[in-house]
Protein backbone atom coordinates (compact mmCIF):
# COMPACT_ATOMS: atom_id res chain seq x y z
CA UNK A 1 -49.73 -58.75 93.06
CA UNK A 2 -48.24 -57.09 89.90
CA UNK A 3 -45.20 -58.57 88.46
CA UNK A 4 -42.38 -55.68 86.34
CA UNK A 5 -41.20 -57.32 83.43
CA UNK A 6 -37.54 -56.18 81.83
CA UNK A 7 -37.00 -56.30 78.47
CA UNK A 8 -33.67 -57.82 78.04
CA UNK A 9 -31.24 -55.63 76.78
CA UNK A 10 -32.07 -52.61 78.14
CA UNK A 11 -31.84 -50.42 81.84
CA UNK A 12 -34.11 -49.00 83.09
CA UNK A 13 -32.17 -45.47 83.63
CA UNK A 14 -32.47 -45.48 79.93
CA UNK A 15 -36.64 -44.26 80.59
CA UNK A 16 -36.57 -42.07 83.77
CA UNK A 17 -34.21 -39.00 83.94
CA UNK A 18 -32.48 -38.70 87.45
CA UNK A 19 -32.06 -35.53 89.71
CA UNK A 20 -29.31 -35.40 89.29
CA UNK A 21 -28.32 -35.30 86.16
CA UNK A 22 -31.11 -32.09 85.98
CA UNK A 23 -28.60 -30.26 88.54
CA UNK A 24 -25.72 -30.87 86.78
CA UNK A 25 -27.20 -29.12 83.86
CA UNK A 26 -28.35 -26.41 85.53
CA UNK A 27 -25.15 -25.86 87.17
CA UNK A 28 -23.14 -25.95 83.93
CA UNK A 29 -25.50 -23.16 82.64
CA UNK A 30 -25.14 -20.46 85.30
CA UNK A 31 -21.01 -21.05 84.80
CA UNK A 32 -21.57 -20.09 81.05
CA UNK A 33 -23.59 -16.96 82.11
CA UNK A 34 -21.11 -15.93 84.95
CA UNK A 35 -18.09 -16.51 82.56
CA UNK A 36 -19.90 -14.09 79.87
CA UNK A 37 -20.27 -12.26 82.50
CA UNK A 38 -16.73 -11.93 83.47
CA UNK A 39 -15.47 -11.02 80.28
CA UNK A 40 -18.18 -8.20 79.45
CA UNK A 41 -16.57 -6.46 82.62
CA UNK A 42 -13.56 -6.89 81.94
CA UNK A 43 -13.88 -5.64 78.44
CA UNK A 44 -15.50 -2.77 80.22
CA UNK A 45 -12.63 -1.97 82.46
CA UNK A 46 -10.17 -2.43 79.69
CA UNK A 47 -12.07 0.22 77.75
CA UNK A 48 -12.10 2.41 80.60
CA UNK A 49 -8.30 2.29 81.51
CA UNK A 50 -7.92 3.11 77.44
CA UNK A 51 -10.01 5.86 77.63
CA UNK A 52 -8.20 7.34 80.81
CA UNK A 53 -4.56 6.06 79.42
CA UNK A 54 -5.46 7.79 76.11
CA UNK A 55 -6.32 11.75 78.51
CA UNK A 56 -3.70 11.43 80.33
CA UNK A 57 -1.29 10.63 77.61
CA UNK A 58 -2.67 13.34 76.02
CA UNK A 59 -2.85 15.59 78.98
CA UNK A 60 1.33 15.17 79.50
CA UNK A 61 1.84 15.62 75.48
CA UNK A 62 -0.41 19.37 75.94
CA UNK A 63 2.13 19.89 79.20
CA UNK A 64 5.49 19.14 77.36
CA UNK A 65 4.32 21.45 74.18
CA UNK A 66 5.24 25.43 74.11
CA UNK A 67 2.61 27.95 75.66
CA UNK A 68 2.03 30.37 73.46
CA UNK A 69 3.57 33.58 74.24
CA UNK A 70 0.58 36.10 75.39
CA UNK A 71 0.90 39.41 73.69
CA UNK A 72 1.41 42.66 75.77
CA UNK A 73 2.06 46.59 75.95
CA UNK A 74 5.15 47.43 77.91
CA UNK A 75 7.22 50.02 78.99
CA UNK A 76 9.93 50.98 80.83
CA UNK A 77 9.73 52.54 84.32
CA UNK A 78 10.85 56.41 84.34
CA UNK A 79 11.46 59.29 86.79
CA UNK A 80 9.24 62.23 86.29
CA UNK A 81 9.21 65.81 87.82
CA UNK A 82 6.26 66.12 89.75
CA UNK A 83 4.60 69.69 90.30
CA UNK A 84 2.33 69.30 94.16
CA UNK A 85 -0.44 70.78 93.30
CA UNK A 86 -3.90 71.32 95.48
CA UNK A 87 -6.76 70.60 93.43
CA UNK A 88 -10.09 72.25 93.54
CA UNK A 89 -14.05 72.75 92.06
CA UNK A 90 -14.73 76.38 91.71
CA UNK A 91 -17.01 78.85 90.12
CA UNK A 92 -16.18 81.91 87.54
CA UNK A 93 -16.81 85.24 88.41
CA UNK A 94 -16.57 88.53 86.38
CA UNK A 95 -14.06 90.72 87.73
CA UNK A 96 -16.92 93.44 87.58
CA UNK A 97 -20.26 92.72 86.50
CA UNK A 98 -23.80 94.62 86.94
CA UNK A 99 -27.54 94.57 85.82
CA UNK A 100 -27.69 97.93 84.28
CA UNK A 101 -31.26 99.69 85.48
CA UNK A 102 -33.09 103.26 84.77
CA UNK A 103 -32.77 105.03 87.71
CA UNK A 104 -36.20 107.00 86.99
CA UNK A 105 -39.22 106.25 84.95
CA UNK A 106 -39.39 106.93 81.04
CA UNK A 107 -40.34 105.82 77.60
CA UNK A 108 -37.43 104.56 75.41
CA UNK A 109 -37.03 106.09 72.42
CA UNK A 110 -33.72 104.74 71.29
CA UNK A 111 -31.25 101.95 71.41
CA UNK A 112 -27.81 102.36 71.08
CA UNK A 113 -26.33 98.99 71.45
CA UNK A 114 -26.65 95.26 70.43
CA UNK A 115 -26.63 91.93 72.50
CA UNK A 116 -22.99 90.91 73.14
CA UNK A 117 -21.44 93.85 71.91
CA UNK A 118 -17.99 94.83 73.70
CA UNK A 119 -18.10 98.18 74.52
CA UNK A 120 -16.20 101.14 76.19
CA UNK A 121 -16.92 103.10 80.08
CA UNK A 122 -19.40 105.88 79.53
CA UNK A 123 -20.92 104.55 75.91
CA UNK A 124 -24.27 105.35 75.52
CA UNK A 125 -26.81 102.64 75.91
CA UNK A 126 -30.78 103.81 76.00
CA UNK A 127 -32.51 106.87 75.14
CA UNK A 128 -35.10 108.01 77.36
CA UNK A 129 -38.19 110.48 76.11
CA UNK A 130 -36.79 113.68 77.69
CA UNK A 131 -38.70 116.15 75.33
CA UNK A 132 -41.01 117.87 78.35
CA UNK A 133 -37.75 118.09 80.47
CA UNK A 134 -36.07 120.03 78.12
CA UNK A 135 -38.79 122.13 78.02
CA UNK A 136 -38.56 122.95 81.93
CA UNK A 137 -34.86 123.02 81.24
CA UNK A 138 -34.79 125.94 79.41
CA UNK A 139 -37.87 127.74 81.66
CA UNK A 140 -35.88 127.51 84.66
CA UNK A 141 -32.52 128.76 82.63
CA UNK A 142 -34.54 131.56 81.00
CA UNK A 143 -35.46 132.30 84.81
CA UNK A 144 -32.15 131.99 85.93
CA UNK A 145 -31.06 134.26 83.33
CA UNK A 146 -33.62 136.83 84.55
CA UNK A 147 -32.08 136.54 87.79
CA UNK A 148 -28.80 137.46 86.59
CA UNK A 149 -30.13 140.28 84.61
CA UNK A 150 -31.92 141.71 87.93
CA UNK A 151 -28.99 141.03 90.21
CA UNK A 152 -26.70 143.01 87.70
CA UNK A 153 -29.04 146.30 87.55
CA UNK A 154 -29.34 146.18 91.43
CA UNK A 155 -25.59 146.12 91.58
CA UNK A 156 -25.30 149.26 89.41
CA UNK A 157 -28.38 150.92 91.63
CA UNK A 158 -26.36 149.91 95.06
CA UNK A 159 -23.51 151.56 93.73
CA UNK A 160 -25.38 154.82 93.16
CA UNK A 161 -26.98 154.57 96.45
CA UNK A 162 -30.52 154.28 94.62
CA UNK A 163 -31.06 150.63 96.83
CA UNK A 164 -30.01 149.08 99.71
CA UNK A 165 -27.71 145.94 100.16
CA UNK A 166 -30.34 143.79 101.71
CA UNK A 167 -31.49 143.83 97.96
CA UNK A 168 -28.32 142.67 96.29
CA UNK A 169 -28.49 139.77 98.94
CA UNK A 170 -31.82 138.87 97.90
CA UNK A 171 -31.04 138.94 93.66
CA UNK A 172 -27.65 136.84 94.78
CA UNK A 173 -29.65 134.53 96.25
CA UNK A 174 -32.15 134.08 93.82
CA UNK A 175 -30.13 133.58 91.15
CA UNK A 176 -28.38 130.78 92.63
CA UNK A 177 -31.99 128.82 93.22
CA UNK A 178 -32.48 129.34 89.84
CA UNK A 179 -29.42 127.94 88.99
CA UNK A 180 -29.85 125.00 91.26
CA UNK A 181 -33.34 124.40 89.83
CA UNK A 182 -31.54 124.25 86.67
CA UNK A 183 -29.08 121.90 87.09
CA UNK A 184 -31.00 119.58 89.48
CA UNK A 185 -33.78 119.64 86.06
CA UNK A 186 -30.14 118.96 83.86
CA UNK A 187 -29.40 115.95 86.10
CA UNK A 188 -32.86 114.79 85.54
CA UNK A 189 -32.33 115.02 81.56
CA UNK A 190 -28.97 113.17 82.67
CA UNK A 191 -30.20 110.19 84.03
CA UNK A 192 -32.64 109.42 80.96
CA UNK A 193 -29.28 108.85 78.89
CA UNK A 194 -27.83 105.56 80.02
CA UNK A 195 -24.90 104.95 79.88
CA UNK A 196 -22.19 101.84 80.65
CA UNK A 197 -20.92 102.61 83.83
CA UNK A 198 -17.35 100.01 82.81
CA UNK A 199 -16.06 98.42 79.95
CA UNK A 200 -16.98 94.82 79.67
CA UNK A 201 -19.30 92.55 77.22
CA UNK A 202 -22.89 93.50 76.96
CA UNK A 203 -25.53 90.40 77.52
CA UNK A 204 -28.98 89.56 75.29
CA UNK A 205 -31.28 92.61 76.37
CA UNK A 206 -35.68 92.35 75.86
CA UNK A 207 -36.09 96.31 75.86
CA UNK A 208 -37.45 97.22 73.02
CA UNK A 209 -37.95 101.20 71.43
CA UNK A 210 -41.34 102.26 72.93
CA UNK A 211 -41.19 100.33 75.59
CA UNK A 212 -42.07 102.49 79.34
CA UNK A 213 -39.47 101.27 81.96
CA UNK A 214 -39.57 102.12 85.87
CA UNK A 215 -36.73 102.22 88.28
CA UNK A 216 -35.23 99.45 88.59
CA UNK A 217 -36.34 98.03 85.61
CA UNK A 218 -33.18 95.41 83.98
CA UNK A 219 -31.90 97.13 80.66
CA UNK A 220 -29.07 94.31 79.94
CA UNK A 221 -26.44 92.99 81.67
CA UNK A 222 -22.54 93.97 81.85
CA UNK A 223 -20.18 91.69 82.60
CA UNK A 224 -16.38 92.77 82.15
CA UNK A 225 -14.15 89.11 81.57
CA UNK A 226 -11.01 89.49 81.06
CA UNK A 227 -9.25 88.80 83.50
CA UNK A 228 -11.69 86.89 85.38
CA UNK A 229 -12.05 86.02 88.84
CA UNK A 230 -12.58 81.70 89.88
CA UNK A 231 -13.41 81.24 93.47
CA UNK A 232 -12.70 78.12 94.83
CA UNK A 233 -12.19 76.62 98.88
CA UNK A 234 -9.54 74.60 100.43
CA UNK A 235 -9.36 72.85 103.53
CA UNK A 236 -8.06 74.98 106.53
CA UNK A 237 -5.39 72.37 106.54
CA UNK A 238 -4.58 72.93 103.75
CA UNK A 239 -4.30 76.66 104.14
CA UNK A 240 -0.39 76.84 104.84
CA UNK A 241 0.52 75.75 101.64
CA UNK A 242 -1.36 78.95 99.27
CA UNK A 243 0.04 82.14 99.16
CA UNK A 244 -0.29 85.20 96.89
CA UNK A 245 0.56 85.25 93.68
CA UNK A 246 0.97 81.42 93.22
CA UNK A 247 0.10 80.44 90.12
CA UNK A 248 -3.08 78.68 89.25
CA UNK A 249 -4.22 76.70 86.19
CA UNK A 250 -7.97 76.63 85.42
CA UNK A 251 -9.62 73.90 83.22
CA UNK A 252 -13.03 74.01 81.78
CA UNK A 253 -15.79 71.22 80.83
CA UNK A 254 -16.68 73.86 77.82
CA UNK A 255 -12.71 73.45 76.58
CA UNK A 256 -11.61 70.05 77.44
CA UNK A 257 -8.63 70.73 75.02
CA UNK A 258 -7.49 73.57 76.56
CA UNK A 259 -6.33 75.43 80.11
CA UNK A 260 -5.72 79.25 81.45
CA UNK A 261 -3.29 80.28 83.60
CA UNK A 262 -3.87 83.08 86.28
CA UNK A 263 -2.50 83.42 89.95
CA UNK A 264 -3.88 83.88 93.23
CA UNK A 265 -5.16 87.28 94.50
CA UNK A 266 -7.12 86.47 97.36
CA UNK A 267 -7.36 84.81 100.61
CA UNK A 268 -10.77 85.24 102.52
CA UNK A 269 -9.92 86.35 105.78
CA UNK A 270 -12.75 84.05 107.64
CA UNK A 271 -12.84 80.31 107.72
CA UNK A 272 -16.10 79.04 107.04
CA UNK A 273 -17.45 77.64 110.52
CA UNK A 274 -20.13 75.25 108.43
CA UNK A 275 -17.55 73.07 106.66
CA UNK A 276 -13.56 74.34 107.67
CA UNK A 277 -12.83 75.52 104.03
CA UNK A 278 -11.10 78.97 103.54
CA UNK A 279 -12.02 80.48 99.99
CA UNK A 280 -9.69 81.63 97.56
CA UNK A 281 -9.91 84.30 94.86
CA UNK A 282 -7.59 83.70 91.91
CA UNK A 283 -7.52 86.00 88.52
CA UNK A 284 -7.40 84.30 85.19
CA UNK A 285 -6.31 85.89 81.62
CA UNK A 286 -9.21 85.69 79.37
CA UNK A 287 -8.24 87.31 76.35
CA UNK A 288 -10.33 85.29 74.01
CA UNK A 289 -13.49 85.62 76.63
CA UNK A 290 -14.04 81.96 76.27
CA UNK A 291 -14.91 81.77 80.04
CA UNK A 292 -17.76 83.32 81.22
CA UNK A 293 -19.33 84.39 84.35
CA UNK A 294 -21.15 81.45 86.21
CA UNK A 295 -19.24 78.60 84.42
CA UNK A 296 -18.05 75.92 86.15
CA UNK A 297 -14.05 75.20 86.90
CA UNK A 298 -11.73 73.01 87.51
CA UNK A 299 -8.17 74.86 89.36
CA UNK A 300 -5.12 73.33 90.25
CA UNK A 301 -2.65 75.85 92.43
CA UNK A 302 1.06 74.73 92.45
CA UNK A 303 2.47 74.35 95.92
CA UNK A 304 5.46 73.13 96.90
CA UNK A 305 8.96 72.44 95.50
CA UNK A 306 8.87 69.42 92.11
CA UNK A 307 9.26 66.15 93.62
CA UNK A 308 10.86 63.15 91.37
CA UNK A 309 8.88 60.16 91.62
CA UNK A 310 9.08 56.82 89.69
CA UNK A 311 6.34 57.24 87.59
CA UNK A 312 3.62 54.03 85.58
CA UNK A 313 0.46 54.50 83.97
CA UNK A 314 -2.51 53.47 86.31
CA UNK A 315 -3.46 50.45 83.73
CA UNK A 316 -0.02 48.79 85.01
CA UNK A 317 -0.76 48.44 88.72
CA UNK A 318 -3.15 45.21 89.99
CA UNK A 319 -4.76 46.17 92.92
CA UNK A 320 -5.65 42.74 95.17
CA UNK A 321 -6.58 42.64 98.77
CA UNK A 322 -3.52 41.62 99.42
CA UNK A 323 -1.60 44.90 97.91
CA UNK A 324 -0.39 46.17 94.74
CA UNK A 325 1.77 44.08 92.10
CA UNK A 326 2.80 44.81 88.55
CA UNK A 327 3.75 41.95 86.22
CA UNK A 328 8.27 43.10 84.70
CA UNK A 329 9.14 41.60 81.53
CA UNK A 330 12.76 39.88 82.09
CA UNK A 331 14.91 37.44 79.80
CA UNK A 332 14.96 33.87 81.13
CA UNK A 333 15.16 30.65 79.82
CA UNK A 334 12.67 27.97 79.78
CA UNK A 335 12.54 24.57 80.39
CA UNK A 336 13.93 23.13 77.47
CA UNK A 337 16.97 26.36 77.55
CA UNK A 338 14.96 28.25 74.96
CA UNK A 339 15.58 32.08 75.80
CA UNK A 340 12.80 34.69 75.70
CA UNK A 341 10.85 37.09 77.48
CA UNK A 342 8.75 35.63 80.30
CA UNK A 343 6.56 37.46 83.08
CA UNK A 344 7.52 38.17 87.01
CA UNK A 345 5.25 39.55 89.40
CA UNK A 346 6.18 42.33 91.88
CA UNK A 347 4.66 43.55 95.03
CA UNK A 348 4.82 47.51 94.64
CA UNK A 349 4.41 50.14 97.13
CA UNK A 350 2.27 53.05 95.16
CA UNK A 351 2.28 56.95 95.96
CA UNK A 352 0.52 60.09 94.61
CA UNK A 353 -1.16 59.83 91.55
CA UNK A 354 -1.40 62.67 88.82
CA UNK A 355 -4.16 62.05 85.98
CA UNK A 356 -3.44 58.66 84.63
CA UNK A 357 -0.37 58.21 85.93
CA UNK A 358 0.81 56.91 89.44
CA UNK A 359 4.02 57.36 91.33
CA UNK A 360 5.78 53.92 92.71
CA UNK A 361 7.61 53.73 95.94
CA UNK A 362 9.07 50.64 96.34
CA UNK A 363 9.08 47.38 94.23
CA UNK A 364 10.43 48.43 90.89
CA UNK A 365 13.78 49.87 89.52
CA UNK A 366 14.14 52.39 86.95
CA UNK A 367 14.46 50.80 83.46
CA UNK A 368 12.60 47.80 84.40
CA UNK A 369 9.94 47.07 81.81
CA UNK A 370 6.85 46.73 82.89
CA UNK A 371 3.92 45.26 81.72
CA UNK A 372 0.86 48.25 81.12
CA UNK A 373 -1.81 46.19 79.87
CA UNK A 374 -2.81 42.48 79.09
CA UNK A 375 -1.45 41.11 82.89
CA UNK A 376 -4.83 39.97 83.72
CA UNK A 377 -3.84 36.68 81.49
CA UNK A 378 0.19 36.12 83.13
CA UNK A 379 0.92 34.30 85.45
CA UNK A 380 4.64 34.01 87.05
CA UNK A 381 6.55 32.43 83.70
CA UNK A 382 4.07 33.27 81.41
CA UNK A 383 5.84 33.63 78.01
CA UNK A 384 5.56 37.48 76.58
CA UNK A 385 5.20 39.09 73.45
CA UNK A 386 5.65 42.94 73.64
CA UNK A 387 3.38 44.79 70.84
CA UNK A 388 3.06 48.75 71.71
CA UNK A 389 1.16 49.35 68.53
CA UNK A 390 -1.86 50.53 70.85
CA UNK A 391 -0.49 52.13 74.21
CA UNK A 392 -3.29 52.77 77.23
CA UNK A 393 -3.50 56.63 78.38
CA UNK A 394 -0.37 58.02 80.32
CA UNK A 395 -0.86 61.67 80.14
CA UNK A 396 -0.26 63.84 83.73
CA UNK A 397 -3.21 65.87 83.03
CA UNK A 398 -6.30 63.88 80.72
CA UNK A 399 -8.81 65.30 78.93
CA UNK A 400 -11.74 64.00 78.17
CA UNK A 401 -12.30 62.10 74.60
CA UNK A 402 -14.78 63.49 72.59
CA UNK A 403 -16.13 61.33 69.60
């Protein structure tokens, strides 16, 4: 049997560590970590809700400040006279134009003429080699000469009885197949002189002196241009509204800057069964020949009395799915009573257009200004700042811009 001794003085839970005392400890530790814990999110939120305080504070100092006033080209809305006009592509043509040819065979021997030149009805082109025709030209004159010479003796013999009048017939009628054989070998001599059948403007020609041509064989080409003709088609129903001597205006990619002015002349008496167009002749004055034969043209016809329309540049109308609007300048206040321009958008009702313009129906007054460029950045209240230093295109009848 073993016998504990105690020291006097002391406990024994001075030597062993209890249980719990260990769980105490343990228990004050995890508090500590959870209270560190605690505070880190806390701290956390708190930085959080400053950072969010801090944008929004911000955001409602941007909202009370002035917006900038956006910078625009304006004008204000204006009746115009409008001409109705049908518009058409159509294609020049000489008012009298020909290939000249050699109607028989020969060698040239001389050209009277150079490319381009303008010349008169009945001038002298190309020489023909005509020296052996001659030559039979004056054998069948000298013959009909000796015809002349026989018939005239036998006339003197009928009248003294010395021959009969069977004879007379005969010398009559010989002379006069002389003659014929004469001038049909004349003609011939004719014909190797060529000659401009009009007055006109002579094209480029590749005969040359020497050269043997056939018939038919192209000498140069003779085109007379002023006036000239520009044949366009219209719609059948479109028909009603042309009439002769309406006038026409005729623009040219060749002379952006520039149009002629002719009228119409002709209506073709068919309508074309393929497509339902009617063409239309109209003569142009062409005094400088600047348009030429084959060119391509551009004619407007007047029809119609003027019309007065309301009248914006295209740039000013925003077309949306939902229709047409156009941003009008007016004076209003803003929120702190501060007066100034601001912007107002307007449903429009648009019409006809004519170049870069546009015709408005219904939505806008005349006098209203109206914003013609820079509305893709307004809004409804959008301050304004009208600068017309650089206005967009507004011209009834554009030409292109050549740099």
């Amino acid at each position: 049997m073993i016998q504990i001794q105690r020291v006097p003085g002391k406990r024994s839970t001075d030597c062993l560590a209890t249980p719990t005392n260990t769980l105490k400890t343990e228990r004050s530790s995890v508090k500590k970590r959870m209270i560190v814990m605690i505070l880190g999110v806390i701290l956390l939120v708190a930085g959080i809700g400053f950072v969010v305080f801090r944008n929004i504070m911000q955001q409602i100092a941007q909202g009370s400040a002035a917006q900038p006033p956006v910078v625009v080209t304006a004008m204000k809305a204006a009746n115009q006279e409008w001409q109705p006009q049908l518009n058409a592509v159509g294609s020049l043509r000489a008012v009298r134009g020909v290939d000249v040819t050699t109607e028989i065979a020969g060698l040239v021997r001389e050209i009277r003429f150079k490319s381009g030149d303008e010349i008169k009805a009945g001038t002298v082109l190309i020489q023909l080699n005509a020296d052996s025709d001659l030559a039979q030209l004056a054998s069948l004159k000298a013959a009909a000469d000796l015809a002349q010479t026989t018939l005239t003796r036998d006339q003197v013999q009928l009248a003294a009885e010395a021959i009969s009048q069977a004879q007379i017939d005969n010398d009559e009628a010989d002379l006069k197949s002389k003659r014929a054989q004469a001038a049909g070998q004349q003609a011939t001599i004719d014909k190797k002189t060529i000659r401009a059948p009009f007055a006109g403007r002579l094209g480029i020609t590749l005969v040359n002196p020497g050269q043997y041509l056939n018939p038919g064989d192209k000498v140069v080409t003779l085109q007379t241009i002023d006036p000239i003709f520009i044949d366009f088609n219209v719609p059948q129903q479109q028909i009603s509204e042309v009439s002769l001597g309406q006038p026409v205006t005729v623009s040219s990619d060749a002379y952006p800057a520039q149009t002629f002015s002719g009228k119409v002349t002709a209506i073709d008496a068919k309508v074309d069964t393929a497509t339902r167009n009617v063409q239309i002749e109209a003569t142009v004055t062409n005094p400088k020949r600047l348009l030429l034969p084959g060119m391509f043209g551009r004619s407007a016809v007047d029809s119609g009395e003027k019309k007065t329309y309301l009248t914006l540049p295209q740039t000013a109308i925003t077309y949306n799915p939902y229709g047409a609007t156009v941003f009008v300048a007016v004076d209003k206040k803003d929120a702190k009573g501060n007066a100034g321009l601001q912007a107002q958008q307007i449903f429009i009702t648009t019409g006809p257009t004519r170049g870069d313009q546009v015709a408005i129906l219904k939505g806008v007054s005349e006098g209203a200004m109206v914003v013609t460029s820079g509305q893709l950045k307004l809004k409804n209240g959008s301050p304004l700042r009208i600068d017309n230093s650089v206005q967009p295109q507004n011209e009834p009848n554009p030409t292109p811009q050549e740099q």
